[in-house]
Protein backbone atom coordinates (compact mmCIF):
# COMPACT_ATOMS: atom_id res chain seq x y z
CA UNK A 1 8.92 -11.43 -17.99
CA UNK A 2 9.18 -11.62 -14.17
CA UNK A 3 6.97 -12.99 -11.69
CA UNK A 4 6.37 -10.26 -8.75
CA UNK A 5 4.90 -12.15 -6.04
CA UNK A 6 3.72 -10.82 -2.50
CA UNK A 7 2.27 -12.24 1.18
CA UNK A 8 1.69 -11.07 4.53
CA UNK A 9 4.40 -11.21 7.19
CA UNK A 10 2.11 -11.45 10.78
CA UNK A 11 -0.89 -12.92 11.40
CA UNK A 12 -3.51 -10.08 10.88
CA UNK A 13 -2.58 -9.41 7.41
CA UNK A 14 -1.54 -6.03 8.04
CA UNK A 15 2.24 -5.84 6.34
CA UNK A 16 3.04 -7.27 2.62
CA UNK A 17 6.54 -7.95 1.21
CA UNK A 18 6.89 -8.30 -2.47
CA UNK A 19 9.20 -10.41 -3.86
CA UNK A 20 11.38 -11.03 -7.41
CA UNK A 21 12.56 -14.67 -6.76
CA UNK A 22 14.33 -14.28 -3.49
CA UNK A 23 14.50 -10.24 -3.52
CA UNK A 24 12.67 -8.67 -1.71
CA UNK A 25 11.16 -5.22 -3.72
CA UNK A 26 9.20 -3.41 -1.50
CA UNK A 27 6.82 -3.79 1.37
CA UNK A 28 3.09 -2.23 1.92
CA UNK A 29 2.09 -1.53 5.49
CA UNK A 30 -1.81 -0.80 6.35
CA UNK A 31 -1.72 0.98 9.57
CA UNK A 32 -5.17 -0.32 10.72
CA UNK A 33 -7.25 -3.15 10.15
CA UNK A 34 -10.42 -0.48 9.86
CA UNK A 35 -9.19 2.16 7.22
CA UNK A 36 -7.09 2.26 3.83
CA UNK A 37 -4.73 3.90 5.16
CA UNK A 38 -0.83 2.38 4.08
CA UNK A 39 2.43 2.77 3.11
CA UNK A 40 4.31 1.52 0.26
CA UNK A 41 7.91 1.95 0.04
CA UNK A 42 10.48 0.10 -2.28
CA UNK A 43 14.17 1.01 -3.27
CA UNK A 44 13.36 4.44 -5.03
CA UNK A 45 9.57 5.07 -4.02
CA UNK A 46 7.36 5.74 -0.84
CA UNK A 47 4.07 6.37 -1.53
CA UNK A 48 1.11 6.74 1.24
CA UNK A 49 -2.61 5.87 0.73
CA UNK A 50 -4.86 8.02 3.00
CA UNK A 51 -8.36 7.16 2.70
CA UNK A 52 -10.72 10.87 2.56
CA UNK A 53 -12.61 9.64 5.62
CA UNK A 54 -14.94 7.07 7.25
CA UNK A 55 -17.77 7.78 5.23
CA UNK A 56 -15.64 8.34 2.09
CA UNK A 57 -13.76 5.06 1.13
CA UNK A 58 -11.62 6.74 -1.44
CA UNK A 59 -8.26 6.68 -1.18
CA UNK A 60 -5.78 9.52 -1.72
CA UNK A 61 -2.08 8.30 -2.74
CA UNK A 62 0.82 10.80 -2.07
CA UNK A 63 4.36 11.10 -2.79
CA UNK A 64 6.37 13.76 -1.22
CA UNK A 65 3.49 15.42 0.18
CA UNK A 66 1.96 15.70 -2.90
CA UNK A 67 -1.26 13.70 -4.22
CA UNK A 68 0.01 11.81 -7.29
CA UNK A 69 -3.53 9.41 -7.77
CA UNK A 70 -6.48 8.80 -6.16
CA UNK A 71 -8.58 4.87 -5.93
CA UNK A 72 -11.88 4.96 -6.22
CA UNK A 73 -14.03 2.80 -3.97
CA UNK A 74 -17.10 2.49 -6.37
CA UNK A 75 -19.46 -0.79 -5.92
């Protein structure tokens, strides 16, 4: 089994790397510090997580376009 292990590269905690050892295996961006909404991308995947809107924390996840999940944001 291998250990996938991630941290933030600047000081506001706003991009992740994830590593394998010393390989790096994709990176997750948030574009704001006051929504969900990211980007994941890795050697064969980019997905996007768009959250429904201000008052709706939900988060929509897309690949292509196309929704492929959705996170709820239940208490």
């Amino acid at each position: 089994m291998k250990t996938v292990s991630w941290r933030h590269t600047d000081w506001n905690a706003r991009h992740f790397v994830f590593t394998i050892g010393q390989e790096v295996i994709g990176q997750l961006t948030f574009n704001s510090s006051w929504n969900f909404n990211a980007v994941y991308t890795d050697k064969k995947n980019n997905l996007r997580f768009s959250q429904k809107s201000l008052w709706d924390r939900d988060v929509i996840v897309t690949q292509g376009g196309k929704p492929v999940g959705e996170i709820k944001n239940d208490f």
